[in-house]
Protein backbone atom coordinates (compact mmCIF):
# COMPACT_ATOMS: atom_id res chain seq x y z
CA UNK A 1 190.79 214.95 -119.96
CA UNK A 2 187.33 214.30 -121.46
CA UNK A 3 186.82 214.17 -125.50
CA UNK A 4 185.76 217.79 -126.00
CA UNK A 5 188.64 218.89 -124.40
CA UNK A 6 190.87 216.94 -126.97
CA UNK A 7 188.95 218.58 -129.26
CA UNK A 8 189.93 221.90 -128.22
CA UNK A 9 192.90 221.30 -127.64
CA UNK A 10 193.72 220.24 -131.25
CA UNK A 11 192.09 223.53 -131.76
CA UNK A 12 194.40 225.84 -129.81
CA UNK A 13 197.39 223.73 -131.04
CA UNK A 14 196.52 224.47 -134.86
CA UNK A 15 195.31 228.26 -134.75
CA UNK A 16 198.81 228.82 -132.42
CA UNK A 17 200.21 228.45 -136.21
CA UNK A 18 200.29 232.55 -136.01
CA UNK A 19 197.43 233.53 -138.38
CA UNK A 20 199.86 234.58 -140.65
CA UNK A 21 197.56 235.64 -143.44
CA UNK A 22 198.60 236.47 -146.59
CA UNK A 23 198.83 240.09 -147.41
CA UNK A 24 195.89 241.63 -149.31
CA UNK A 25 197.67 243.64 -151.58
CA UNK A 26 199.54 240.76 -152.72
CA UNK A 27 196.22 238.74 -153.75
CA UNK A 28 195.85 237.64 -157.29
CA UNK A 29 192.85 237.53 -159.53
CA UNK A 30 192.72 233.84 -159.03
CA UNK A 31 193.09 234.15 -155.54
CA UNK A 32 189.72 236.23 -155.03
CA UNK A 33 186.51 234.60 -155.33
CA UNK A 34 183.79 236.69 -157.14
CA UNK A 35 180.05 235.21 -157.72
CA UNK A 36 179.76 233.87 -161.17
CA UNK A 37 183.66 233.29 -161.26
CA UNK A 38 184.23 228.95 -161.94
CA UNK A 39 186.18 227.59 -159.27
CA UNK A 40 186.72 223.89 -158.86
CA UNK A 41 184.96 222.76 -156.09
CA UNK A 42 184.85 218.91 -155.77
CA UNK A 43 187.39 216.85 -154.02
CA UNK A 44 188.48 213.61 -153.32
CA UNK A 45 190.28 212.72 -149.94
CA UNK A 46 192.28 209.60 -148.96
CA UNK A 47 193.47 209.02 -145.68
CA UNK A 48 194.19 206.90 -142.05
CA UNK A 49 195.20 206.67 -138.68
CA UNK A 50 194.12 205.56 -134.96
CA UNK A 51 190.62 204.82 -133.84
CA UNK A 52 190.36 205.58 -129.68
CA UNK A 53 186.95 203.93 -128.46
CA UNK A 54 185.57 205.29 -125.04
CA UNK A 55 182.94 202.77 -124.48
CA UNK A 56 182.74 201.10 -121.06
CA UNK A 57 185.01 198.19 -121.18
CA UNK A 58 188.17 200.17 -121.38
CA UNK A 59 190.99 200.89 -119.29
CA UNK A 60 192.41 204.28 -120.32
CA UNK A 61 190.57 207.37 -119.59
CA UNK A 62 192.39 209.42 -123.05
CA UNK A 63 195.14 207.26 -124.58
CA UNK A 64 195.17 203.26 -124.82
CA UNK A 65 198.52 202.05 -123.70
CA UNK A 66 198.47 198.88 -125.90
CA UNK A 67 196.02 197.17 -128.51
CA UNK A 68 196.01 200.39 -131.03
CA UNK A 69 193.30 200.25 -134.06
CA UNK A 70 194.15 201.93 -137.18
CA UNK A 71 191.41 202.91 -139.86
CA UNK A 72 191.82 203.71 -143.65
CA UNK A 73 189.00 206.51 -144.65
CA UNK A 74 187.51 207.80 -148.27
CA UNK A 75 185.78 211.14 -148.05
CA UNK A 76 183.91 213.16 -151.60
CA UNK A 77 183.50 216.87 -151.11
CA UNK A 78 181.87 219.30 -152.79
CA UNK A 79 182.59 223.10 -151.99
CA UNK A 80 179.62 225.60 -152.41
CA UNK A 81 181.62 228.69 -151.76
CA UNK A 82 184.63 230.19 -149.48
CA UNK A 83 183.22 229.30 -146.22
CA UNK A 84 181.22 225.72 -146.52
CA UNK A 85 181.18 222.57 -148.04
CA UNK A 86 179.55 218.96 -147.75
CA UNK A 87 181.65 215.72 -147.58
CA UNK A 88 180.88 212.21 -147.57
CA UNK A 89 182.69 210.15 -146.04
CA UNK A 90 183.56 206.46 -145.15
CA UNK A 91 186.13 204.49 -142.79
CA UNK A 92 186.71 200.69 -141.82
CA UNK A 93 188.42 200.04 -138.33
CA UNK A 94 188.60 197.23 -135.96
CA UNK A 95 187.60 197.67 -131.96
CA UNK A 96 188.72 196.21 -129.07
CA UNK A 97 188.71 197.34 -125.46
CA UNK A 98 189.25 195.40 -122.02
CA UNK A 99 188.58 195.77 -117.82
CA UNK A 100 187.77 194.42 -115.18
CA UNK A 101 188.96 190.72 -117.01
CA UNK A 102 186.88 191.16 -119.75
CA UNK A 103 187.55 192.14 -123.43
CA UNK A 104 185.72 193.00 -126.10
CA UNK A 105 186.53 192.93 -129.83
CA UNK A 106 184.86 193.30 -133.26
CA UNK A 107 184.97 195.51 -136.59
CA UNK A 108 182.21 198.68 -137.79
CA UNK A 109 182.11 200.65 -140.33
CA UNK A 110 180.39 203.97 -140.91
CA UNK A 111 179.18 206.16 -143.39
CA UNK A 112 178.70 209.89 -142.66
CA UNK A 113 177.23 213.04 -144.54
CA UNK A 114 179.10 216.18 -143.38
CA UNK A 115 178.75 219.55 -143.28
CA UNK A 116 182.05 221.59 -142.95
CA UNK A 117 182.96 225.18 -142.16
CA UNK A 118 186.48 226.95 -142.86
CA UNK A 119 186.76 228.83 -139.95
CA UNK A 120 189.28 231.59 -140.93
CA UNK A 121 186.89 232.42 -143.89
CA UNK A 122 184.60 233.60 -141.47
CA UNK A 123 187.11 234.89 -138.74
CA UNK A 124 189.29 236.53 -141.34
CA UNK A 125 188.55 236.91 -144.96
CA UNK A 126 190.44 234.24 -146.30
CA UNK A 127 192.52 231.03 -145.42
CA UNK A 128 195.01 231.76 -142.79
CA UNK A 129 197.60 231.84 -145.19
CA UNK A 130 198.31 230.96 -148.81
CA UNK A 131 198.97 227.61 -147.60
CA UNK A 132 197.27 226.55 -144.42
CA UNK A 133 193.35 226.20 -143.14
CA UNK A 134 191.26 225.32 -140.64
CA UNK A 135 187.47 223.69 -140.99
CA UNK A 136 185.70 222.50 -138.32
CA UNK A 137 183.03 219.81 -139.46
CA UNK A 138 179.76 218.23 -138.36
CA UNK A 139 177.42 215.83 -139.90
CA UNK A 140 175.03 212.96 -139.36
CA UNK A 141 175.71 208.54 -140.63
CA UNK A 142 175.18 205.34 -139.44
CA UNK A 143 177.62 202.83 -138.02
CA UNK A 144 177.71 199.65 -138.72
CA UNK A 145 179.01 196.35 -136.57
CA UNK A 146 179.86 193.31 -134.98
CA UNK A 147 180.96 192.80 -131.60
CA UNK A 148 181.38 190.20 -128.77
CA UNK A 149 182.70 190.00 -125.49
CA UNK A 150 185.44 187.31 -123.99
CA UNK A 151 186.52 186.39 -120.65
CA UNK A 152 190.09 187.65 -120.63
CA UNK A 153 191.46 184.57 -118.85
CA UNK A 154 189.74 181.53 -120.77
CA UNK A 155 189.18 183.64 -123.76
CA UNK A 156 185.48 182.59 -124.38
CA UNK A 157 182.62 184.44 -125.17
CA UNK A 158 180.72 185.54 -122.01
CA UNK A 159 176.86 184.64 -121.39
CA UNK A 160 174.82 187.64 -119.77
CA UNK A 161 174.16 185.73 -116.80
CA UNK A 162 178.28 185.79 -116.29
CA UNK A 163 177.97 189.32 -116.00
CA UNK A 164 174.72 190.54 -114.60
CA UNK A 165 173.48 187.66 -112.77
CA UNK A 166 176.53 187.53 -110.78
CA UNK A 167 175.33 190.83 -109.05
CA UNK A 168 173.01 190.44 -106.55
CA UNK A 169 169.34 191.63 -107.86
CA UNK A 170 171.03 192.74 -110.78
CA UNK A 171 168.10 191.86 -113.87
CA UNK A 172 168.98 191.01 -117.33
CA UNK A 173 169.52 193.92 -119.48
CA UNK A 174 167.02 194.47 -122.51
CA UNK A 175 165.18 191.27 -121.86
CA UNK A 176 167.91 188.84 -123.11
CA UNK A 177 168.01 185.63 -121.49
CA UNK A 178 170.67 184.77 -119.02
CA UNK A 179 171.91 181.69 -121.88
CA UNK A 180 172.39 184.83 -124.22
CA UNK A 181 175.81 185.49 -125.32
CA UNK A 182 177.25 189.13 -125.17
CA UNK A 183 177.49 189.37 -128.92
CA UNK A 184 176.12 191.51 -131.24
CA UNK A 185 175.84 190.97 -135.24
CA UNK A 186 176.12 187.00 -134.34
CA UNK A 187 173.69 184.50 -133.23
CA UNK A 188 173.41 184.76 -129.42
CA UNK A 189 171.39 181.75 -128.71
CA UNK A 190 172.11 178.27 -129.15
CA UNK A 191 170.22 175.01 -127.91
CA UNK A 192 170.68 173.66 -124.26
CA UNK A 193 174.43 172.24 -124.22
CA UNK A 194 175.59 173.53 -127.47
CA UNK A 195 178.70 175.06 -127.53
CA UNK A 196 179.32 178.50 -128.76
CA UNK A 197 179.38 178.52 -132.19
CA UNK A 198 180.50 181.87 -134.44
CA UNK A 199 177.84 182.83 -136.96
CA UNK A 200 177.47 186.06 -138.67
CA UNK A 201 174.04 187.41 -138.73
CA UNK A 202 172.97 191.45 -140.02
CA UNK A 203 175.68 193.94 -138.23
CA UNK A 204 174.38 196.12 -136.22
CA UNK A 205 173.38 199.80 -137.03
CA UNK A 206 172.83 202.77 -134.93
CA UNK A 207 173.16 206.70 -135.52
CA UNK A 208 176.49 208.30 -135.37
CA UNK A 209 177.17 212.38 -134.87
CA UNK A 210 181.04 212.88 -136.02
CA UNK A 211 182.03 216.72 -135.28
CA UNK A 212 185.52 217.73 -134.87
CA UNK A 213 188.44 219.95 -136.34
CA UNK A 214 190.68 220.06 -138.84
CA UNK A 215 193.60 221.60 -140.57
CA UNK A 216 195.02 221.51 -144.20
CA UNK A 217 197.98 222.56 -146.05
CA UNK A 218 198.03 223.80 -149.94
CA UNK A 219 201.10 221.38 -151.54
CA UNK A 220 199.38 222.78 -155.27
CA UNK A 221 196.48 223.66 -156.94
CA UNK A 222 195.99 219.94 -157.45
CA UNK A 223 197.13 218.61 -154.07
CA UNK A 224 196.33 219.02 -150.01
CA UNK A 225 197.46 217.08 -147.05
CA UNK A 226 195.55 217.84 -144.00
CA UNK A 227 195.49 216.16 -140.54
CA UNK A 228 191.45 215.85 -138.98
CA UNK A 229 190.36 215.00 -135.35
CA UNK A 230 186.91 213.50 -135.26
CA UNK A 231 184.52 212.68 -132.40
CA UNK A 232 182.26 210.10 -133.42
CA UNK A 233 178.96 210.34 -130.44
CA UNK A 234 176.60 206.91 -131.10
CA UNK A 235 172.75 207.47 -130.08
CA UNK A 236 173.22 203.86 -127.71
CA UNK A 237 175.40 202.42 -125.61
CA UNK A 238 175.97 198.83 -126.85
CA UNK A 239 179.55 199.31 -129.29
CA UNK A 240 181.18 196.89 -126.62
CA UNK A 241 177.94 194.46 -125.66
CA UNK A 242 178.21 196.11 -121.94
CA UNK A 243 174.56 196.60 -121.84
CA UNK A 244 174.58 198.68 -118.93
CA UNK A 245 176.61 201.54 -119.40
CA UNK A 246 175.95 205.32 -117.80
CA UNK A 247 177.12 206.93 -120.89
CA UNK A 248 176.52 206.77 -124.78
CA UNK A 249 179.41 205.01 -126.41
CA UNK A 250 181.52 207.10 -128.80
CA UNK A 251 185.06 206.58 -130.67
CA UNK A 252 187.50 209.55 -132.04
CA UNK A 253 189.49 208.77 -135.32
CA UNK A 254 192.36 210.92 -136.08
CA UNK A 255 193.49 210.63 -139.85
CA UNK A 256 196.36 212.25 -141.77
CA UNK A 257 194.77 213.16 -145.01
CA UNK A 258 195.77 213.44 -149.12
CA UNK A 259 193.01 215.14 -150.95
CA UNK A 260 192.98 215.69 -154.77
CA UNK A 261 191.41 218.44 -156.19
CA UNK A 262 189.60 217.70 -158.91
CA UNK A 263 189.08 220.41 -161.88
CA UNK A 264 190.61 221.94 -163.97
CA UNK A 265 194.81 222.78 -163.35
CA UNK A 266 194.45 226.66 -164.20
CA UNK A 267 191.81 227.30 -161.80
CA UNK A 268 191.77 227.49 -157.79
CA UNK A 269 189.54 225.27 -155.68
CA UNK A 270 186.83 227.79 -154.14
CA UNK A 271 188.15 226.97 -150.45
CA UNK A 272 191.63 228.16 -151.12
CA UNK A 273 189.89 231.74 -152.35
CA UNK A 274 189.51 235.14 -150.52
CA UNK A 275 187.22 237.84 -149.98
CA UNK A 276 186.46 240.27 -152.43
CA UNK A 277 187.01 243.50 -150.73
CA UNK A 278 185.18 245.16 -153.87
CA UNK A 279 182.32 243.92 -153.64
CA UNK A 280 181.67 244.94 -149.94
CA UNK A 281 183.22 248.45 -150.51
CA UNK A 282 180.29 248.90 -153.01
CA UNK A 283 178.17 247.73 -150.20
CA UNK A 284 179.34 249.59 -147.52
CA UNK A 285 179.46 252.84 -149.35
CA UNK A 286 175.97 253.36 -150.71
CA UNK A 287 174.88 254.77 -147.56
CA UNK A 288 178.16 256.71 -146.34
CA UNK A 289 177.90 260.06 -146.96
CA UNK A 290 181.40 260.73 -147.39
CA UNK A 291 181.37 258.59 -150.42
CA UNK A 292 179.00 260.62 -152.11
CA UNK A 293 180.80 263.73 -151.36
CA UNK A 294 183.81 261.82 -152.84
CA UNK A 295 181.71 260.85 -156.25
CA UNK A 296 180.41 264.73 -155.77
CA UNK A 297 184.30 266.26 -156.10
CA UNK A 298 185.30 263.83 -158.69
CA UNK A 299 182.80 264.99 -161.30
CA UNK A 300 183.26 268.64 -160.46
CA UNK A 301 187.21 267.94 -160.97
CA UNK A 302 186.62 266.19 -164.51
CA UNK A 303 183.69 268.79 -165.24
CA UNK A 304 186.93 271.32 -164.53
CA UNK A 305 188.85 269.36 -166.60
CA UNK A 306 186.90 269.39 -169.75
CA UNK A 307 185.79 273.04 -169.99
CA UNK A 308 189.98 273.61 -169.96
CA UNK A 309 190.10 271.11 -172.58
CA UNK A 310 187.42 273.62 -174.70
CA UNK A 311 189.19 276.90 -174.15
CA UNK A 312 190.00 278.03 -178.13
CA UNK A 313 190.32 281.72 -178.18
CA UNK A 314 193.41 282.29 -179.58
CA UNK A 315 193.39 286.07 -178.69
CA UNK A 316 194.12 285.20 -174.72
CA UNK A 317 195.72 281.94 -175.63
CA UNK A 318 198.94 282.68 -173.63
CA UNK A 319 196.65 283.75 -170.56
CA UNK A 320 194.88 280.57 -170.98
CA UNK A 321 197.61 278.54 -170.70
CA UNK A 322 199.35 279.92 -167.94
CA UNK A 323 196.10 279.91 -166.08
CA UNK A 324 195.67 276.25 -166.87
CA UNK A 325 198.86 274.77 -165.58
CA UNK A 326 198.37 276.70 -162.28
CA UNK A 327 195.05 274.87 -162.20
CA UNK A 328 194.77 271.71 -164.13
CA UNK A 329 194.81 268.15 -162.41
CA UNK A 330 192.88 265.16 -163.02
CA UNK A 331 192.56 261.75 -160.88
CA UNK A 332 192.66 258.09 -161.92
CA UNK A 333 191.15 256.02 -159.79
CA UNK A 334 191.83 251.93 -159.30
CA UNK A 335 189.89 249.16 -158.35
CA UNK A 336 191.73 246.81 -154.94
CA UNK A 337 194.92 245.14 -155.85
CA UNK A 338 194.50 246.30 -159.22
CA UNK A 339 196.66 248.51 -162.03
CA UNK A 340 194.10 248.24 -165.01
CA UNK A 341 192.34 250.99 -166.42
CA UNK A 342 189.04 251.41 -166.26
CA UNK A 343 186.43 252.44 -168.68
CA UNK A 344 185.87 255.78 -166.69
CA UNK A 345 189.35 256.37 -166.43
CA UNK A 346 189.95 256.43 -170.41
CA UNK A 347 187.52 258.79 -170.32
CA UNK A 348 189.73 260.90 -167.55
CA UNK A 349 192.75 260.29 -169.65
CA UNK A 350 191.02 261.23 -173.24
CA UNK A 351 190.45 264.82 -171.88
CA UNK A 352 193.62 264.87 -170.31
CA UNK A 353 195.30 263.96 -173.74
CA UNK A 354 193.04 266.03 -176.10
CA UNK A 355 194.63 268.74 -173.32
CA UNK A 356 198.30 267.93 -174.18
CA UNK A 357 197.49 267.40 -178.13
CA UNK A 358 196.39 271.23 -178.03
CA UNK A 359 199.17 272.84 -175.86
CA UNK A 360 202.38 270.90 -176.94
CA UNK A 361 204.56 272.66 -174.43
CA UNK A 362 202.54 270.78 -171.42
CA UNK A 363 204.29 268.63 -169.34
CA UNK A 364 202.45 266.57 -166.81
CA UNK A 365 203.51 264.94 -163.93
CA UNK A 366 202.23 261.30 -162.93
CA UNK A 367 201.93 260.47 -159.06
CA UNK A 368 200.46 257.07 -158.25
CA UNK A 369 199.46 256.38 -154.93
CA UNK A 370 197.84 253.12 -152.77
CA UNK A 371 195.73 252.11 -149.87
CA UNK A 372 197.69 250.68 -146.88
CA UNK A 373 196.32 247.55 -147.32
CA UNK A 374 199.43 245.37 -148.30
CA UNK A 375 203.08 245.44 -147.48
CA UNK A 376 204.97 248.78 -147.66
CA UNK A 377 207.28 247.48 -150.72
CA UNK A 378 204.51 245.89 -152.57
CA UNK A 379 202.40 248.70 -152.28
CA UNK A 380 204.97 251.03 -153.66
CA UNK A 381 205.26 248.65 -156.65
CA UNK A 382 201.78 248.42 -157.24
CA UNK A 383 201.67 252.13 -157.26
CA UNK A 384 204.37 251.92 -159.60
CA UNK A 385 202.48 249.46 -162.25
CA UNK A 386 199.48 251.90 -161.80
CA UNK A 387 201.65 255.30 -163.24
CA UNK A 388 202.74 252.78 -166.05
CA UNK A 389 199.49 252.06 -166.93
CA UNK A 390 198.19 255.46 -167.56
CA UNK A 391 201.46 256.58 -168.91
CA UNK A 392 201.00 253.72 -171.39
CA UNK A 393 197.53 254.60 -172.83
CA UNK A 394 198.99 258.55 -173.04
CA UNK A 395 202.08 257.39 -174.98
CA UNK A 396 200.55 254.53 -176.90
CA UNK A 397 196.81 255.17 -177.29
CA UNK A 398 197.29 259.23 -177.38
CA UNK A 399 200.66 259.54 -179.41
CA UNK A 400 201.90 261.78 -176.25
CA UNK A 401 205.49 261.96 -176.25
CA UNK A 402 207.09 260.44 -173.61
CA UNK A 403 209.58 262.75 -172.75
CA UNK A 404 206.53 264.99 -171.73
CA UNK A 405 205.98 263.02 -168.39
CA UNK A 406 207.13 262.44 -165.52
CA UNK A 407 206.70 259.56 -163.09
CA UNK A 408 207.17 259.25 -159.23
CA UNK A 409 205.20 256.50 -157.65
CA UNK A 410 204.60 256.65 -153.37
CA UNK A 411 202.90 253.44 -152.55
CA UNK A 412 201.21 254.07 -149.37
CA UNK A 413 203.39 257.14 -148.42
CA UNK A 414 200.89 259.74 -148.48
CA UNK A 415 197.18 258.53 -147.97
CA UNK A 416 194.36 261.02 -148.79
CA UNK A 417 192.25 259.31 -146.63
CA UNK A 418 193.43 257.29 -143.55
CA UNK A 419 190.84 254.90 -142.77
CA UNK A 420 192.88 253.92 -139.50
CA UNK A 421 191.93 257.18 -137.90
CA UNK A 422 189.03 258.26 -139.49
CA UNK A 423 187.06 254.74 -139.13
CA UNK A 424 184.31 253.83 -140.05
CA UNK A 425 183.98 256.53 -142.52
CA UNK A 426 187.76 256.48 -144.19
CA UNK A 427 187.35 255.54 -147.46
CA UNK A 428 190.49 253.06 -149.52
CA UNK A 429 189.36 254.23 -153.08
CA UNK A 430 190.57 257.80 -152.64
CA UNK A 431 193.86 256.55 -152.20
CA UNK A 432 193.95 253.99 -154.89
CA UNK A 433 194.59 256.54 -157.62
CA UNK A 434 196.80 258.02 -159.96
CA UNK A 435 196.82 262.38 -160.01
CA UNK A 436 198.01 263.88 -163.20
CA UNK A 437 199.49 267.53 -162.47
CA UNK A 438 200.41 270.27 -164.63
CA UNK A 439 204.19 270.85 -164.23
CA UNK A 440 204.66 274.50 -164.68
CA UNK A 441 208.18 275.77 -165.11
């Protein structure tokens, strides 16, 4: 199993956590992000766990079987919007590694800026659930060490010419001597006879590429634990002083993560947020014809609607009347997820109620209705809040009397448009209303 293939297969492990996405219609105003909204979006993470080194003096091909290194890690991360976000981040860890009876050990650390995706923002329209997401991350840093090399059996620090010269032909790597000890961030060369002595000298650096996955759960607004499975890849091959390795050295640290969320407690961190399905409704229906149709019917029903409201001849009053319940009906219609009136509505429900104030023996009948986005039960409640609403402003606003309506509320039970069989061009808004009808008796 090489390291992408871990990779992966932390992957498939955490989206197998049934993308059991929270239901649209049960969204909150907090819960969907809208441009110009304040969200908090900086972060501070905490965390640790194993370091696995596949450099060439090992003797596992995954897994070591003994000799584990543990790192503690810092990360600060800024979120731009829903989908991405930059981190920077910073473990500690020691190394060691052994084969063929050699060992090597030694300490780095490394300092990485990182990009990071949510990948169920993009996949879905939100995090997989209220609770749980998945980012996958990649970024750029330096590493920074020490390292040396040891004879496992006398436990002293190897010279090159241990190593290299003992193969027949075999040069000396990079054009150190054959005296030169297999060390790197100490002093490798001593006088003739001198024993090895340990001195520090500048660590190390080279370039580090850390990309991997991970996956975090919601505890509060404040709060997230997440677990994260990087792949560190190092531009040279010199982490364990084998100088003539085939293949770049790299390590993979996996760390179980606390991350506060800094902000402020009544707001939502923008990663946590969903789509706005408003704002791409808007979008999507400026060139569908159907809409316009739709926008065409609606202001030939409330054009309807007002010339009733101006019939005053009191010689055919009772015709009038009569006529009027058989026709009469007006539409309220709702933004997603939402029960509010709108401005355009009052002006629906004015004419509806300057209707009523005329003809006291009206009574009207309020049906609310929803799109299917949403669970069956929660949509018939919504539906319900949206009949209150426009029975409130009628009772409250217009001095209606109540006993004049009345209410039955159908959730997603009858859709005007079903935008399951009539995709692309089904359109949600029609059945986000409320219809006011006439009763006549």
């Amino acid at each position: 199993m090489n390291r992408l293939t871990i990779i992966f297969t932390f992957l498939l492990l955490t989206s197998g956590w049934a993308f059991a996405q929270s239901d649209a219609g049960q969204l909150s105003e907090e819960q969907i992000y809208r441009r110009g909204n304040k969200y908090n979006t900086w972060s501070v993470t905490i965390g640790g766990g194993p370091v696995i080194y596949y450099v060439d003096v090992i003797d596992y091909t995954t897994f070591p079987s003994e000799n584990w290194k543990f790192a503690p890690t810092i990360m600060i991360s800024k979120q731009f919007n829903r989908p991405w976000g930059l981190d920077l981040q910073w473990l500690m860890a020691d190394m060691y590694g052994q084969k063929n009876g050699r060992y090597f050990k030694g300490d780095l650390y490394d300092i990485t800026l990182n990009g990071t995706l949510n990948v169920n923002q993009l996949a879905i329209f939100g995090p997989i659930s209220d609770r749980w997401n998945i980012y996958a991350k990649l970024g750029i840093g330096l590493t920074y060490f020490r390292s040396r090399q040891f004879d496992l059996e006398t436990n002293q620090v190897i010279q090159v010419q241990d190593v290299y010269e003992s193969i027949d032909g075999y040069p000396s790597p990079h054009g150190w001597l054959p005296t030169d000890y297999l060390v790197m961030g100490y002093e490798r060369r001593f006088a003739d006879g001198e024993p090895y002595q340990e001195i520090e000298t500048s660590r190390r650096s080279e370039v580090v590429i850390p990309f991997g996955l991970g996956v975090k759960y919601r505890i509060s607004k404040s709060f997230d634990m997440g677990l994260e499975v990087l792949m560190r890849h190092m531009n040279a091959d010199n982490l364990d002083v084998n100088l003539s390795g085939a293949d770049n050295d790299g390590y993979m640290f996996t760390s179980l993560n606390l991350t506060y969320k800094i902000g402020k407690k009544n707001k939502r961190h923008a990663a946590w947020t969903y789509k706005d399905f408003n704002i791409n409704y808007k979008r999507q229906r400026e060139d569908d014809p159907m809409a316009h149709k739709l926008d065409s019917l609606k202001q030939q029903i409330e054009y309807m609607a007002m010339l009733d409201s101006m019939q005053v001849d009191t010689t055919t009053i009772v015709t009038e009347s009569v006529e009027y319940k058989e026709s009469m009906s007006a539409s309220v219609f709702f933004d997603f997820d939402k029960s509010e009136i709108t401005q355009e509505a009052h002006m629906t429900l004015a004419k509806a109620a300057y209707v009523m104030s005329k003809d006291k023996s009206l009574r009207v009948k309020i049906v609310g209705y929803c799109d299917e986005r949403g669970s069956y039960d929660y949509n018939v409640k919504l539906s319900q809040r949206r009949c209150n609403a426009v029975l409130k402003v009628l009772v409250e606003q217009y001095d209606i009397d109540r006993n004049r309506f009345e209410v039955d509320f159908k959730g997603e039970a009858e859709l005007l448009s079903d935008t399951q069989k009539l995709a692309p061009h089904g359109l949600h808004l029609v059945n986000r209303r409320v219809d006011l009808f006439v009763i006549v008796e």
